[in-house]
PDB file of N, CA and C in Angstrom:
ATOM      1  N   UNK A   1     -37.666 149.600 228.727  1.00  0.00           N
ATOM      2  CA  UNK A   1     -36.900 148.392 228.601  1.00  0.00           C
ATOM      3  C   UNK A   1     -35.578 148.654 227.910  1.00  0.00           C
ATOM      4  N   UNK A   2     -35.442 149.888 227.228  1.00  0.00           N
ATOM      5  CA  UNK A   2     -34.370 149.744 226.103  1.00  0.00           C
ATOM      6  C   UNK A   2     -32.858 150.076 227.550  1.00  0.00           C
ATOM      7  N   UNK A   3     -33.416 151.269 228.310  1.00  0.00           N
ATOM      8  CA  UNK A   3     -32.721 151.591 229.588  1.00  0.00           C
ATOM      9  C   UNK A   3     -32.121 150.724 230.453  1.00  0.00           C
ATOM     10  N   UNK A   4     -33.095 149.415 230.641  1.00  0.00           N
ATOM     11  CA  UNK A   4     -32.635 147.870 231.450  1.00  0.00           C
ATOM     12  C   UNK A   4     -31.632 147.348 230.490  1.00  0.00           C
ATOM     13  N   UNK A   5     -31.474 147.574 228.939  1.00  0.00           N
ATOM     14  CA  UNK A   5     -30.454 146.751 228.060  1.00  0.00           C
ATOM     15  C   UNK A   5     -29.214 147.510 228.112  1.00  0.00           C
ATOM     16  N   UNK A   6     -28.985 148.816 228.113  1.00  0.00           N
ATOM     17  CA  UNK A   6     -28.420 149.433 227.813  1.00  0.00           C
ATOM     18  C   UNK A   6     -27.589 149.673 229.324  1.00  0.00           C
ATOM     19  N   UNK A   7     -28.356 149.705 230.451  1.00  0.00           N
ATOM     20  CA  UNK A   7     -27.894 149.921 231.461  1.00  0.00           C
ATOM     21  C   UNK A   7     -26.874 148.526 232.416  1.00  0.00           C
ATOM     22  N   UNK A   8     -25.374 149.317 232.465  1.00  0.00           N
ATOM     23  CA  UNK A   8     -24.265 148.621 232.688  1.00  0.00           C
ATOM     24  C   UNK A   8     -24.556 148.123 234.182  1.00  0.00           C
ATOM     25  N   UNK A   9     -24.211 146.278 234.300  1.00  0.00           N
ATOM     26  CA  UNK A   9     -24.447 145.702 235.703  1.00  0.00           C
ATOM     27  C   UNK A   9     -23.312 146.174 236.101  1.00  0.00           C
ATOM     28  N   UNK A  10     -22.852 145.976 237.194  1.00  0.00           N
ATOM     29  CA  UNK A  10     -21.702 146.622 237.779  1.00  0.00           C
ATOM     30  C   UNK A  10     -21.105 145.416 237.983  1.00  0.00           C
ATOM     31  N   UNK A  11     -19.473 145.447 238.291  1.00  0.00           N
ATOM     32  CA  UNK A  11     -18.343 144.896 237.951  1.00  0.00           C
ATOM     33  C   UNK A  11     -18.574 144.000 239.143  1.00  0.00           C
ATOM     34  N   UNK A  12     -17.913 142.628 239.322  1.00  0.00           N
ATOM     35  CA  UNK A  12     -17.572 141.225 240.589  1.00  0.00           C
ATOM     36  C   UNK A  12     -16.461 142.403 241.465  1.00  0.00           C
ATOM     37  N   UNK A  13     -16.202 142.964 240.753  1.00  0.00           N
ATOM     38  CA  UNK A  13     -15.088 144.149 241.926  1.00  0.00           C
ATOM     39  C   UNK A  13     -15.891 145.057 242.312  1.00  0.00           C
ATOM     40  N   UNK A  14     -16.269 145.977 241.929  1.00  0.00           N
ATOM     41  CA  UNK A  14     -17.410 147.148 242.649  1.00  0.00           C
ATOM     42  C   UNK A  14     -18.096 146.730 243.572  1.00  0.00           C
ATOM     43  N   UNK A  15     -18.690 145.430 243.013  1.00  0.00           N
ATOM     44  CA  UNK A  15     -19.782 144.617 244.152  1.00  0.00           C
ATOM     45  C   UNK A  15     -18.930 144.396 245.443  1.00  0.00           C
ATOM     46  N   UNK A  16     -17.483 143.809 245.474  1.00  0.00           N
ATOM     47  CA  UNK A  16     -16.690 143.103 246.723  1.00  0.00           C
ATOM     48  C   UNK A  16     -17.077 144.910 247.170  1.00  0.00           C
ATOM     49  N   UNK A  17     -16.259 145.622 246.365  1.00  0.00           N
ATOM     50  CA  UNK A  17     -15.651 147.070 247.020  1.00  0.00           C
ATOM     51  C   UNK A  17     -16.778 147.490 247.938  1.00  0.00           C
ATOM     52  N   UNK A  18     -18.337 147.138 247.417  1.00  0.00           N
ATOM     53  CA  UNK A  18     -19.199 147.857 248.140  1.00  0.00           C
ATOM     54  C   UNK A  18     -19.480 147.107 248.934  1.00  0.00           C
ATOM     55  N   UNK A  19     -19.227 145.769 249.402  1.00  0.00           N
ATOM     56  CA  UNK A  19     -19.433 144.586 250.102  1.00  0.00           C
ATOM     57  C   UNK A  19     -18.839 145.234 251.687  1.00  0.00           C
ATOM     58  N   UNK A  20     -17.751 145.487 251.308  1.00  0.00           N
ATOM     59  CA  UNK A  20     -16.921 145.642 252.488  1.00  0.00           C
ATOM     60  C   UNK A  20     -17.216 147.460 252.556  1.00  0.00           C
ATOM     61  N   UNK A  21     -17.462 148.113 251.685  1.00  0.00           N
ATOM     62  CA  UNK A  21     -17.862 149.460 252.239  1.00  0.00           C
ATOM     63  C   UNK A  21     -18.917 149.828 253.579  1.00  0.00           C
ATOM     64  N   UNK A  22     -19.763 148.774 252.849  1.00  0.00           N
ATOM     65  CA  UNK A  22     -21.270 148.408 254.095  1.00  0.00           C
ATOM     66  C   UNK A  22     -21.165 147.998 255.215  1.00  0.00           C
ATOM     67  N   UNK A  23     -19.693 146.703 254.989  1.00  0.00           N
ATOM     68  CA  UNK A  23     -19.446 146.187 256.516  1.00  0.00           C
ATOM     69  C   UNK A  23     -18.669 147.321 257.334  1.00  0.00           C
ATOM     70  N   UNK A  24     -17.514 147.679 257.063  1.00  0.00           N
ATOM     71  CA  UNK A  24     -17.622 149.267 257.860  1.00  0.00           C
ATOM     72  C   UNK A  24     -18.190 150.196 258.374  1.00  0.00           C
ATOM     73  N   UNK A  25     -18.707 150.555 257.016  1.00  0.00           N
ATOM     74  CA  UNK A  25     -20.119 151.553 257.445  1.00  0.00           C
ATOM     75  C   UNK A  25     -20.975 150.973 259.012  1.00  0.00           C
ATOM     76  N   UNK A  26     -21.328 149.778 258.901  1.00  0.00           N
ATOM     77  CA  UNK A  26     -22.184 148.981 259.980  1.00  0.00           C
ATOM     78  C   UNK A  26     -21.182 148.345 261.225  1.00  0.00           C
ATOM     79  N   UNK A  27     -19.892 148.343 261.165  1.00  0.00           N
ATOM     80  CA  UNK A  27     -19.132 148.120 262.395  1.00  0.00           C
ATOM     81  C   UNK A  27     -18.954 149.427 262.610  1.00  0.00           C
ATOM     82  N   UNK A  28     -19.387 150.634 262.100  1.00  0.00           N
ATOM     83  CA  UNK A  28     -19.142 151.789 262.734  1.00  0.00           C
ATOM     84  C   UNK A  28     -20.279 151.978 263.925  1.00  0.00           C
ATOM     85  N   UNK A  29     -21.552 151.661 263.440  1.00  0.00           N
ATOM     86  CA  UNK A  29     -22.621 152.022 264.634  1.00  0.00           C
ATOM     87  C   UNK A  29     -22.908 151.089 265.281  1.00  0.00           C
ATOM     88  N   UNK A  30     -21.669 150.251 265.481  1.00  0.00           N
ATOM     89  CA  UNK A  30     -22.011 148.981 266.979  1.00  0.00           C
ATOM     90  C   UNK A  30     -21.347 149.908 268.183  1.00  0.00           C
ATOM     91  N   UNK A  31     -22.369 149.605 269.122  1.00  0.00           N
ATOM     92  CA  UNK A  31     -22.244 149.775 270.795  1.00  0.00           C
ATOM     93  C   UNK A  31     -21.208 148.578 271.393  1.00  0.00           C
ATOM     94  N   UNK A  32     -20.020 148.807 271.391  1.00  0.00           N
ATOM     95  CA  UNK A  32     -19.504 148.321 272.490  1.00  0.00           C
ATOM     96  C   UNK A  32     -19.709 147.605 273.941  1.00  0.00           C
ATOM     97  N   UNK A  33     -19.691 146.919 274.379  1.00  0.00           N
ATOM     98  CA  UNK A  33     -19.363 147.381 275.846  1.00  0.00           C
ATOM     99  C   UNK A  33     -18.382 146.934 276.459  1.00  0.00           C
ATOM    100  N   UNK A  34     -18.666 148.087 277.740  1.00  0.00           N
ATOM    101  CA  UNK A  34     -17.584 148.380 278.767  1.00  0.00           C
ATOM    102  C   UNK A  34     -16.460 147.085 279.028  1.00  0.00           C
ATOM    103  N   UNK A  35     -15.534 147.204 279.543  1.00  0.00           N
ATOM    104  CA  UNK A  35     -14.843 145.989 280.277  1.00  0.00           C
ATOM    105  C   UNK A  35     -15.903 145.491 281.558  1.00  0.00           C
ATOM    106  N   UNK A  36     -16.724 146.532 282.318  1.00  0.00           N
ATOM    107  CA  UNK A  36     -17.327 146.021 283.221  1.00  0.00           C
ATOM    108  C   UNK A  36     -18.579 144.942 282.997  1.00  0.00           C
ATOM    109  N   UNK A  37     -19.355 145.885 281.669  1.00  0.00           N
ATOM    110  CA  UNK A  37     -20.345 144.627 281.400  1.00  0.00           C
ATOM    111  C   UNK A  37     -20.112 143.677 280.463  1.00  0.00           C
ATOM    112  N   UNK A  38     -19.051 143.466 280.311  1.00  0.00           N
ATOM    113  CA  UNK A  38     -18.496 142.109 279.477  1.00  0.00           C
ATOM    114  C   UNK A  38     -18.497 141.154 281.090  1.00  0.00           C
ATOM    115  N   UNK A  39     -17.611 141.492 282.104  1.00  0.00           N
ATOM    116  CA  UNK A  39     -17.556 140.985 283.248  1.00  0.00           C
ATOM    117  C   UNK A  39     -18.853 140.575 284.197  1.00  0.00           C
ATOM    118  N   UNK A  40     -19.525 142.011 284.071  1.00  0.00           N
ATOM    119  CA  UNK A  40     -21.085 141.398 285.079  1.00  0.00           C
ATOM    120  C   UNK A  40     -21.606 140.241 283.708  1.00  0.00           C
ATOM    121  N   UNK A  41     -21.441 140.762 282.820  1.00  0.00           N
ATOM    122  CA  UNK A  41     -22.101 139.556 281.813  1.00  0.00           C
ATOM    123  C   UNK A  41     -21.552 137.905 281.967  1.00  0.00           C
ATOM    124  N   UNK A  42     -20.260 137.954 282.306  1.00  0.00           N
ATOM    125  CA  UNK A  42     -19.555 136.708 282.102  1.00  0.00           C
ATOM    126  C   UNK A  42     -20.395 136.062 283.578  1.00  0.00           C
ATOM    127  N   UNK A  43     -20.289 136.910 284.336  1.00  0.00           N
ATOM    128  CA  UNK A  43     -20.343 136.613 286.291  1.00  0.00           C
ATOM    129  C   UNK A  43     -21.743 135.913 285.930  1.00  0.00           C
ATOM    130  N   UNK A  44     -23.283 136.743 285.337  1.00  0.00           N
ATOM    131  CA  UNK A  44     -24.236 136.037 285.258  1.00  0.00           C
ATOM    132  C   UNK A  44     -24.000 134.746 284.185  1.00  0.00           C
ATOM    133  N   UNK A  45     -23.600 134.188 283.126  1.00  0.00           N
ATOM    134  CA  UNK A  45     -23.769 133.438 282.191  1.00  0.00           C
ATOM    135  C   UNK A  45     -23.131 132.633 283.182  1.00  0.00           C
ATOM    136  N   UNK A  46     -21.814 132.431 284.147  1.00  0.00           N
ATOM    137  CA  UNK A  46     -21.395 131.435 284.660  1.00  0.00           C
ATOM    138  C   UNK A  46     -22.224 130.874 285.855  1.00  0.00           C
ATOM    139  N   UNK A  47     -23.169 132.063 286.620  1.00  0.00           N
ATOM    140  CA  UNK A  47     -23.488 131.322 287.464  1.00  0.00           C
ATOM    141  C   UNK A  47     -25.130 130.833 286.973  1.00  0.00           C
ATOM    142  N   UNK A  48     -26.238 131.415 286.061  1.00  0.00           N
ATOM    143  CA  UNK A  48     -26.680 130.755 285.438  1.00  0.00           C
ATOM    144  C   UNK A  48     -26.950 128.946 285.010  1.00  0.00           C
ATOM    145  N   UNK A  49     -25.521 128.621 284.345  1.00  0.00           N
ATOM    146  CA  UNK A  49     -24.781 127.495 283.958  1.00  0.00           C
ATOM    147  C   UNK A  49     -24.370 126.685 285.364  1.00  0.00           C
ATOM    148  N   UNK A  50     -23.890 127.212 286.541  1.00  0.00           N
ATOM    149  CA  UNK A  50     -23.693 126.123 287.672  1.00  0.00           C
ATOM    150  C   UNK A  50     -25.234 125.623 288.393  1.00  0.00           C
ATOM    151  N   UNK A  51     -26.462 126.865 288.291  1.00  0.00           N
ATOM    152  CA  UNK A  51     -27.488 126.787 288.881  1.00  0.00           C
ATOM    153  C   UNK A  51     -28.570 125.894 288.152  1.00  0.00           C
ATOM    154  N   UNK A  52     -28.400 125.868 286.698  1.00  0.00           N
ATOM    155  CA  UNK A  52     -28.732 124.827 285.990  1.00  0.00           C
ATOM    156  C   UNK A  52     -28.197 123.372 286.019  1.00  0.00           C
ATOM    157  N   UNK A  53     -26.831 123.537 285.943  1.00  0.00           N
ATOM    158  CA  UNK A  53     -26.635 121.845 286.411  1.00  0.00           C
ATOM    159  C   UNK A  53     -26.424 121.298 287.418  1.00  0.00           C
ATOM    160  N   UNK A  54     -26.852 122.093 288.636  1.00  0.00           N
ATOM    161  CA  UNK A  54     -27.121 121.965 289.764  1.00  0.00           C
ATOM    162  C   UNK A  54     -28.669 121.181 289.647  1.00  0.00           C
ATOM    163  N   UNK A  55     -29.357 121.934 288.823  1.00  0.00           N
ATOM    164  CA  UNK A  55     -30.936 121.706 289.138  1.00  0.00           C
ATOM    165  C   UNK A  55     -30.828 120.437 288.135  1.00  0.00           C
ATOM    166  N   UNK A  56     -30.253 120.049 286.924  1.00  0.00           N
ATOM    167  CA  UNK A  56     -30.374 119.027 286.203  1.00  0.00           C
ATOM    168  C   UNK A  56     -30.140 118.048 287.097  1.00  0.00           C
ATOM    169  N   UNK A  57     -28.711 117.985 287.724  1.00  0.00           N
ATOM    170  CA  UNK A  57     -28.453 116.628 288.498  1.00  0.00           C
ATOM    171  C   UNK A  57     -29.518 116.170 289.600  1.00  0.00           C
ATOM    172  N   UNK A  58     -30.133 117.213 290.544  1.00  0.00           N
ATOM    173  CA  UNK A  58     -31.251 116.520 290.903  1.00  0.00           C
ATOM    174  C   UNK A  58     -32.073 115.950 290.404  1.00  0.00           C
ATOM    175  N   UNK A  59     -32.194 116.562 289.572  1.00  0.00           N
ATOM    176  CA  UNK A  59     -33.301 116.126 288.817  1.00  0.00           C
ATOM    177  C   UNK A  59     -33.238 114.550 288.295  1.00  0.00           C
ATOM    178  N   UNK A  60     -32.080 114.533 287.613  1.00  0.00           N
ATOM    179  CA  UNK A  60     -31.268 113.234 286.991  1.00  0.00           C
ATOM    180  C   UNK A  60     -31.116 112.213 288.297  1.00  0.00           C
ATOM    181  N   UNK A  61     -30.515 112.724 289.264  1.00  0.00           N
ATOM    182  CA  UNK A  61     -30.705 111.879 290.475  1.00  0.00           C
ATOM    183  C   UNK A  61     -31.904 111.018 291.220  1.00  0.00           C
ATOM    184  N   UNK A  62     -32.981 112.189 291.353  1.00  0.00           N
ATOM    185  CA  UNK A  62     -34.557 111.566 291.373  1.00  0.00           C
ATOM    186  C   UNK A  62     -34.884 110.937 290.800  1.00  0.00           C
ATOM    187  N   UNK A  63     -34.996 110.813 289.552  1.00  0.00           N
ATOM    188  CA  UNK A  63     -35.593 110.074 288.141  1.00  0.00           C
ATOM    189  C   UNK A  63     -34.441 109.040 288.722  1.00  0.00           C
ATOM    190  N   UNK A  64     -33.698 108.584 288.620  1.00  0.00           N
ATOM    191  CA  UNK A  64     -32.622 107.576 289.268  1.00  0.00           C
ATOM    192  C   UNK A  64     -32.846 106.803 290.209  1.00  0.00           C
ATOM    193  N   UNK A  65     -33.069 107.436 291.498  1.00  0.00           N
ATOM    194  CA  UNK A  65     -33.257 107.347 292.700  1.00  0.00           C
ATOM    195  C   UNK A  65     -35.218 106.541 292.415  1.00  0.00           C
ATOM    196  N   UNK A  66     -36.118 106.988 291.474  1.00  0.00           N
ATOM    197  CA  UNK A  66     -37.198 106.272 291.160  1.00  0.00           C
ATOM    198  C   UNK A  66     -37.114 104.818 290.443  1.00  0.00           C
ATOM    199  N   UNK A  67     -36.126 104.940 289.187  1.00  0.00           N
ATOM    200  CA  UNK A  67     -36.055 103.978 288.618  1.00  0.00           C
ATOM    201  C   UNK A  67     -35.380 102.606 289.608  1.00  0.00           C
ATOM    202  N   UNK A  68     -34.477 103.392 290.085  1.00  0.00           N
ATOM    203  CA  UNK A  68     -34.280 101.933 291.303  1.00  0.00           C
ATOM    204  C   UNK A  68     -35.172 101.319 291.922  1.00  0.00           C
ATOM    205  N   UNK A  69     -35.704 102.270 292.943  1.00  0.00           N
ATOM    206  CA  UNK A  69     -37.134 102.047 293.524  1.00  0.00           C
ATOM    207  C   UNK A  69     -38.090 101.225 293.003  1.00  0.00           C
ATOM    208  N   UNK A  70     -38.118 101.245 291.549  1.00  0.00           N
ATOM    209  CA  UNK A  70     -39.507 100.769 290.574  1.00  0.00           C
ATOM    210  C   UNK A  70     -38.670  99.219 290.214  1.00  0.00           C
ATOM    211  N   UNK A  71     -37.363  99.423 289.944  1.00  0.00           N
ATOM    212  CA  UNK A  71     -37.063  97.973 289.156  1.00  0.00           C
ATOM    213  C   UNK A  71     -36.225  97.107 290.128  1.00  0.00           C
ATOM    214  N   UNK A  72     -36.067  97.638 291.508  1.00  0.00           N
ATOM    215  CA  UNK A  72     -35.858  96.865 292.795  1.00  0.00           C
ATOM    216  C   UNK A  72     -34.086  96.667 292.286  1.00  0.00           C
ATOM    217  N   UNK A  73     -33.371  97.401 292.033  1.00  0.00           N
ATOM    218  CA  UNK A  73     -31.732  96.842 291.601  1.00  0.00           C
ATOM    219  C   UNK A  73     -31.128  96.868 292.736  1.00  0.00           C
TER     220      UNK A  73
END
């Protein structure tokens, strides 16, 4: 215990300094990618997103197309 009293916390600066040492350190071993699979990536997320609200609006349409049916408008 006398070692825990005696032993110096480290400085609000050392801490930032090592803050941002780590974030470097760790943007060093990110994988990239290519220009191409940023692109095949974009190509699927967009058509994804049209094939979904494609399938919502039917969907929204039916349920529609029922509620008329049911409440005679």
């Amino acid at each position: 215990m006398a070692n825990e009293k005696t032993a110096k916390k480290p400085s609000f600066f050392s801490k930032v300094k090592r803050f941002f040492k780590d974030i470097f350190g760790e943007l060093k071993k990110v994988v990239w990618p290519t220009k191409k699979q940023v692109i095949n990536n974009t190509i699927v997320v967009i058509v994804v997103v049209i094939i979904s609200s494609i399938g919502i609006s039917l969907i929204d349409y039916f349920f529609g197309l029922v509620l008329r049916l049911f409440f005679g408008s």
